[in-house]
N, C-alpha and C. Protein backbone atom coordinates (compact mmCIF):
# COMPACT_ATOMS: atom_id res chain seq x y z
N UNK A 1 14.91 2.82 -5.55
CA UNK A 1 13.62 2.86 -4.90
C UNK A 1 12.93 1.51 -5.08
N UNK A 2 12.10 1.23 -4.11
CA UNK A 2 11.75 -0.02 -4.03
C UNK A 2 10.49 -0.02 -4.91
N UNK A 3 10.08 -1.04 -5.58
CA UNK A 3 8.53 -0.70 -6.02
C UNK A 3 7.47 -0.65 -5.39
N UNK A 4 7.61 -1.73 -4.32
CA UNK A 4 6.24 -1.91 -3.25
C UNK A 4 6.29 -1.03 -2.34
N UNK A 5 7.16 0.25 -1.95
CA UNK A 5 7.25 1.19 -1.30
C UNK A 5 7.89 2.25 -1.96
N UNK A 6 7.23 3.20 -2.80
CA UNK A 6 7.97 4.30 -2.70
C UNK A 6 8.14 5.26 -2.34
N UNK A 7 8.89 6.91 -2.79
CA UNK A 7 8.00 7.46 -1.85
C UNK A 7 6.97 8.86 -2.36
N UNK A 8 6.68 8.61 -3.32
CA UNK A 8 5.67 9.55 -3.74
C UNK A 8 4.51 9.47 -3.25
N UNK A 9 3.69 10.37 -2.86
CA UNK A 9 2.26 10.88 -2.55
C UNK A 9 1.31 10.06 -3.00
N UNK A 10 0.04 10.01 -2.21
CA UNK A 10 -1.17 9.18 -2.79
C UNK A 10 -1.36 9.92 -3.91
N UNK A 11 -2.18 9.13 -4.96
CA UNK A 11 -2.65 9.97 -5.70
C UNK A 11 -2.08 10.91 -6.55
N UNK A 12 -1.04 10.98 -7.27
CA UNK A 12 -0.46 11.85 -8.11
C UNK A 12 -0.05 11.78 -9.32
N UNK A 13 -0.01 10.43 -10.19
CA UNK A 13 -0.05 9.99 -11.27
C UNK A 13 -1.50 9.88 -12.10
N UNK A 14 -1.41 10.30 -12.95
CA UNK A 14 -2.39 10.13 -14.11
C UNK A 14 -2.29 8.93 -14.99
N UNK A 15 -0.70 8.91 -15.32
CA UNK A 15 -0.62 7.22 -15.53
C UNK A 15 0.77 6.79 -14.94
N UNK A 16 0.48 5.13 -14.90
CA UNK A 16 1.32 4.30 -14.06
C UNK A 16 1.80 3.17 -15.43
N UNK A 17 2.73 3.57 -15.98
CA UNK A 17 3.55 2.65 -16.62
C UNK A 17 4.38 1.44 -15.94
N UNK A 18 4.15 -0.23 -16.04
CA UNK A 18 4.41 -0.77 -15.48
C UNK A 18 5.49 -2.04 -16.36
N UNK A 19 6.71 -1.71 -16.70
CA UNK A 19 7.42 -2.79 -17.42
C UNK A 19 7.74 -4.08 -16.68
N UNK A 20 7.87 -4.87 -16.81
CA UNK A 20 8.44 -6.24 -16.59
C UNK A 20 8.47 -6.15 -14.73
N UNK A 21 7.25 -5.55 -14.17
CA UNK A 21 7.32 -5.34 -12.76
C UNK A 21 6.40 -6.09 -12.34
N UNK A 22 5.00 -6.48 -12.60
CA UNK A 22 4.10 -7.22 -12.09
C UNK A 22 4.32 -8.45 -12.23
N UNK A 23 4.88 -9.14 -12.81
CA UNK A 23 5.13 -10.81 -13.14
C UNK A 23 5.96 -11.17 -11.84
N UNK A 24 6.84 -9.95 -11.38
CA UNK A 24 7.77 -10.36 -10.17
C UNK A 24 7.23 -11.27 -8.87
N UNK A 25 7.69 -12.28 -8.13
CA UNK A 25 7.16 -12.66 -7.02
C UNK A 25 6.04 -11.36 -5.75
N UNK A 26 6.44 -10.25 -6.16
CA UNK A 26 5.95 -9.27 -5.31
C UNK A 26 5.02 -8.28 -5.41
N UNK A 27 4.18 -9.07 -7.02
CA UNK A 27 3.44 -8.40 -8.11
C UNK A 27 2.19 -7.99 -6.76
N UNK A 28 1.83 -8.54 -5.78
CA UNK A 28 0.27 -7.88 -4.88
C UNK A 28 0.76 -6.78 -3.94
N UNK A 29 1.87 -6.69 -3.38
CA UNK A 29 2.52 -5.08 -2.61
C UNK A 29 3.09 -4.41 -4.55
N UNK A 30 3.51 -4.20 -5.50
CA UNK A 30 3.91 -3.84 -5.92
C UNK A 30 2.10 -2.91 -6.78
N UNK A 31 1.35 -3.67 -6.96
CA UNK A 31 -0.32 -3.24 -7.39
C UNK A 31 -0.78 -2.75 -6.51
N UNK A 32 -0.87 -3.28 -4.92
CA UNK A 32 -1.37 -1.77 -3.91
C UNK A 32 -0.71 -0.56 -4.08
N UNK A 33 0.74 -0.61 -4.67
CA UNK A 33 1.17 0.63 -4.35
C UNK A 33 1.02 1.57 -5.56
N UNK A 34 1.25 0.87 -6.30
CA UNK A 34 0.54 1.32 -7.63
C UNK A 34 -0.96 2.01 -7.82
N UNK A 35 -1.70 1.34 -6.81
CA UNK A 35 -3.09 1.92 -6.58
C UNK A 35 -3.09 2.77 -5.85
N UNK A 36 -1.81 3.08 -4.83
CA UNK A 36 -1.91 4.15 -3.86
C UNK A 36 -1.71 5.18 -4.46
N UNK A 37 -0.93 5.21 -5.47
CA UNK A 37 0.12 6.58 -6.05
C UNK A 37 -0.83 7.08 -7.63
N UNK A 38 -2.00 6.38 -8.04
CA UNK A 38 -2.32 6.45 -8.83
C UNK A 38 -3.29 7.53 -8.61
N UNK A 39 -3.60 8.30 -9.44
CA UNK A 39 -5.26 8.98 -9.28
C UNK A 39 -6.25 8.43 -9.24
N UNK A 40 -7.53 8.36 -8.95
CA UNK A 40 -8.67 8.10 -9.06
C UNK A 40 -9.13 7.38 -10.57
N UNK A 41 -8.92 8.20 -11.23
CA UNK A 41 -9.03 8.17 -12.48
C UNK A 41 -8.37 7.61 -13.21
N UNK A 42 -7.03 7.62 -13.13
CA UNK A 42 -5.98 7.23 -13.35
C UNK A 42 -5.79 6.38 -14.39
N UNK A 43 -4.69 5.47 -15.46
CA UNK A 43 -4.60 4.32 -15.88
C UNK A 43 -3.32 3.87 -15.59
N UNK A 44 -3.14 2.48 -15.47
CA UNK A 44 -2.19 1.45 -15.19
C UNK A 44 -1.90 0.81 -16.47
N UNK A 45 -0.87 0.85 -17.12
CA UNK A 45 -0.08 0.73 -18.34
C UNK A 45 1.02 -0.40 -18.03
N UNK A 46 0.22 -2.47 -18.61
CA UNK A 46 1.52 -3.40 -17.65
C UNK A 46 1.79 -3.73 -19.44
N UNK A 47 3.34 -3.74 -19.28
CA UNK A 47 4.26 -4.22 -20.14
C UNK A 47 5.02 -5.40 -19.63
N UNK A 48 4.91 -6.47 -20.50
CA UNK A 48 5.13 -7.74 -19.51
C UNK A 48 5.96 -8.71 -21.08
N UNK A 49 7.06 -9.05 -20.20
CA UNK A 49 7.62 -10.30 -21.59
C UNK A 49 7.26 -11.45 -21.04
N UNK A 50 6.52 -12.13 -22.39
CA UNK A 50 6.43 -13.25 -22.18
C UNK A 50 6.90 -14.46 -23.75
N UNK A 51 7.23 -15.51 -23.30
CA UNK A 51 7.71 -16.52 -24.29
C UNK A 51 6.17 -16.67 -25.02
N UNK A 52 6.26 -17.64 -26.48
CA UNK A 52 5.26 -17.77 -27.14
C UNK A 52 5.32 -19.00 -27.33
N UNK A 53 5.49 -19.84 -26.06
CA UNK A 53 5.42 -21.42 -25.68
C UNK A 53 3.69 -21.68 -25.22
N UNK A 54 3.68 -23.06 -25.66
CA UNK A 54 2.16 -23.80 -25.09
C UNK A 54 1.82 -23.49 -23.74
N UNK A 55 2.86 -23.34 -22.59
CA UNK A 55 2.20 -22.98 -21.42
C UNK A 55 2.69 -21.93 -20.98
N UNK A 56 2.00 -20.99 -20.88
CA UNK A 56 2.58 -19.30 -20.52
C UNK A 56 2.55 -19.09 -19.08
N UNK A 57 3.55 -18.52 -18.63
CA UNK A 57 3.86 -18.24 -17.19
C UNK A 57 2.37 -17.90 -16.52
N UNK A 58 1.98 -18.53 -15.07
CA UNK A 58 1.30 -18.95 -14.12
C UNK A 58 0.74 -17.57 -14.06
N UNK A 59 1.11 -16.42 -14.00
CA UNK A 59 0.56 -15.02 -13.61
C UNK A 59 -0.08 -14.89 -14.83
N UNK A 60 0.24 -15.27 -15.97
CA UNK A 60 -1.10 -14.79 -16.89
C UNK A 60 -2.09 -14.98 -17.38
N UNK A 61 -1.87 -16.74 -17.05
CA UNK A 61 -3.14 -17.30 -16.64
C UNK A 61 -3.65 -16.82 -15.86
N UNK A 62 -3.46 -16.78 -14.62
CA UNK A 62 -4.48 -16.04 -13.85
C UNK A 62 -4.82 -14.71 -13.86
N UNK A 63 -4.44 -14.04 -15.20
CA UNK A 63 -4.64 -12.61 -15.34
C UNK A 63 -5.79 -12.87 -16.71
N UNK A 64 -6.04 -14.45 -17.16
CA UNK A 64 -7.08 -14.50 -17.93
C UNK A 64 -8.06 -15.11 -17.49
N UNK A 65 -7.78 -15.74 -16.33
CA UNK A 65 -8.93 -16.19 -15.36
C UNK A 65 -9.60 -15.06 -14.88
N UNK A 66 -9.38 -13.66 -14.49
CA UNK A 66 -9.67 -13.10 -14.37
C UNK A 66 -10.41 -11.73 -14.64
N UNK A 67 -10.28 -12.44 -16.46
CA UNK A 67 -11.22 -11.90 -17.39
C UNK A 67 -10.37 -10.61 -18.04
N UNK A 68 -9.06 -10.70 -18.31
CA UNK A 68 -8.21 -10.12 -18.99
C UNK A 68 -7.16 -10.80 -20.00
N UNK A 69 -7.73 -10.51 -21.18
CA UNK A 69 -6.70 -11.24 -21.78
C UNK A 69 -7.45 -10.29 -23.30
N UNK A 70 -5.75 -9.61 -23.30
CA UNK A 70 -5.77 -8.77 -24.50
C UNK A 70 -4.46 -9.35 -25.40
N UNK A 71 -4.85 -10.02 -26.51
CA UNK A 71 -3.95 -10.44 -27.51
C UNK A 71 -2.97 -9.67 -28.09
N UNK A 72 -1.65 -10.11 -28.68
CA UNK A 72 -0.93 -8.82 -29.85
C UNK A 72 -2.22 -8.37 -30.75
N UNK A 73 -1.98 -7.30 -31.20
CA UNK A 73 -2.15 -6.59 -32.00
C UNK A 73 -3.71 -5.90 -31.76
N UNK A 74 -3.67 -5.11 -30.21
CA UNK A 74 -5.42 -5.65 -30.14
C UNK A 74 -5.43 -3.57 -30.17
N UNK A 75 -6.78 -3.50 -30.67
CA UNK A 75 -6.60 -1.74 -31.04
C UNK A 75 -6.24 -1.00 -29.98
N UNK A 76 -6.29 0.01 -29.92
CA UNK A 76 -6.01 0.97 -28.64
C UNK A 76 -7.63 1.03 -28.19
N UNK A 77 -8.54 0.84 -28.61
CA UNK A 77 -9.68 0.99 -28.12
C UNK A 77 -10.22 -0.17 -27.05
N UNK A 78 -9.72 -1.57 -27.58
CA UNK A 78 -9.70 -2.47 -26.66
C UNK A 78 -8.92 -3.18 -25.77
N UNK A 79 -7.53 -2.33 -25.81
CA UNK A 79 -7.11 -2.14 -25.13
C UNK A 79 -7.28 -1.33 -23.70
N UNK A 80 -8.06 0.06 -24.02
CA UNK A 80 -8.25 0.99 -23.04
C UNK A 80 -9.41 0.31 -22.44
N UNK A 81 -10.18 -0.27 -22.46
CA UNK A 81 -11.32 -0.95 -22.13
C UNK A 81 -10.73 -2.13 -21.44
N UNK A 82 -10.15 -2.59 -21.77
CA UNK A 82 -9.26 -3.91 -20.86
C UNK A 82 -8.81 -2.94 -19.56
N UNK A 83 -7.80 -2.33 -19.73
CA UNK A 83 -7.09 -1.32 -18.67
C UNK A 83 -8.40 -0.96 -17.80
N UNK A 84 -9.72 0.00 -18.14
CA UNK A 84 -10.70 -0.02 -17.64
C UNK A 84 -10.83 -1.33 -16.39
N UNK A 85 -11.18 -2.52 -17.33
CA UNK A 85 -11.67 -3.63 -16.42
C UNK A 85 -11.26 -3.73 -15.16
N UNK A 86 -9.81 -4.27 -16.25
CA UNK A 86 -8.42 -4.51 -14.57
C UNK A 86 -8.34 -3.28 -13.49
N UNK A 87 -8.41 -2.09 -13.99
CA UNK A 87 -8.67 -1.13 -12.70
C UNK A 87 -9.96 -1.43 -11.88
N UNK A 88 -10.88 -1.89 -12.59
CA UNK A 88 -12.04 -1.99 -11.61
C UNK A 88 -12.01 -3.37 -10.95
N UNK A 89 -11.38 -4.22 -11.16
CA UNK A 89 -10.97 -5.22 -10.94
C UNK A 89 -10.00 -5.63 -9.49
N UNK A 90 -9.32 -4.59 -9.68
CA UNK A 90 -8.02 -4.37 -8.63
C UNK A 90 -8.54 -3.43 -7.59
N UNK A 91 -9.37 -1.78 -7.83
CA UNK A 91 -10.43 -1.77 -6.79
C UNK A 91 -10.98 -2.43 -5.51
N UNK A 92 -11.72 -3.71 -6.39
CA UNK A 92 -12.63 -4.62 -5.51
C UNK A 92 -11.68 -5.27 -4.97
N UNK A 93 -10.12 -5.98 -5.44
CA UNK A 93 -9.25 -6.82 -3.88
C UNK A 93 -8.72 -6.15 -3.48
N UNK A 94 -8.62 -4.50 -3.28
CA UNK A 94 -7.56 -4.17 -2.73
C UNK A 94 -8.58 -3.39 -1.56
């Protein structure tokens, strides 16, 4: 199954676990669809590898330009509050 098309229903996930899928070249159809299939309510869960070099891949910079940037070891509380953001975040471009 493709990610940017699948074929489950709007709306039917409560959560959207996302491993090593958004960093891909196809990370903006792969987040609409993600927003399609998600609930309302919903949370988006991104698991992402990255190296622990001076310049970190181009998508996560711009995922801290964008006022997300949750460090290792950060609690589950500010974590869920990050997740919060970026959903409201992704909302407003999509």
């Amino acid at each position: 199954m493709d990610f940017s098309i699948t074929d489950f229903n709007d709306a039917v996930f409560d959560i959207v676990y996302a491993q090593a899928s958004i960093s891909s070249k196809m990370r903006n159809k792969i987040i609409k669809e993600i927003k399609r299939i998600l609930k309302p309510e919903g949370i988006l869960s991104v698991g992402e590898i990255t190296s622990l070099k001076s310049s970190p891949p181009i998508f996560v910079n711009k995922q801290k330009s964008n006022g997300l940037d949750i460090p290792l070891g950060t609690s589950t509380w500010k974590y869920n509050q990050a997740m919060k953001k970026l959903k409201s975040k992704l909302e407003g471009q999509l």
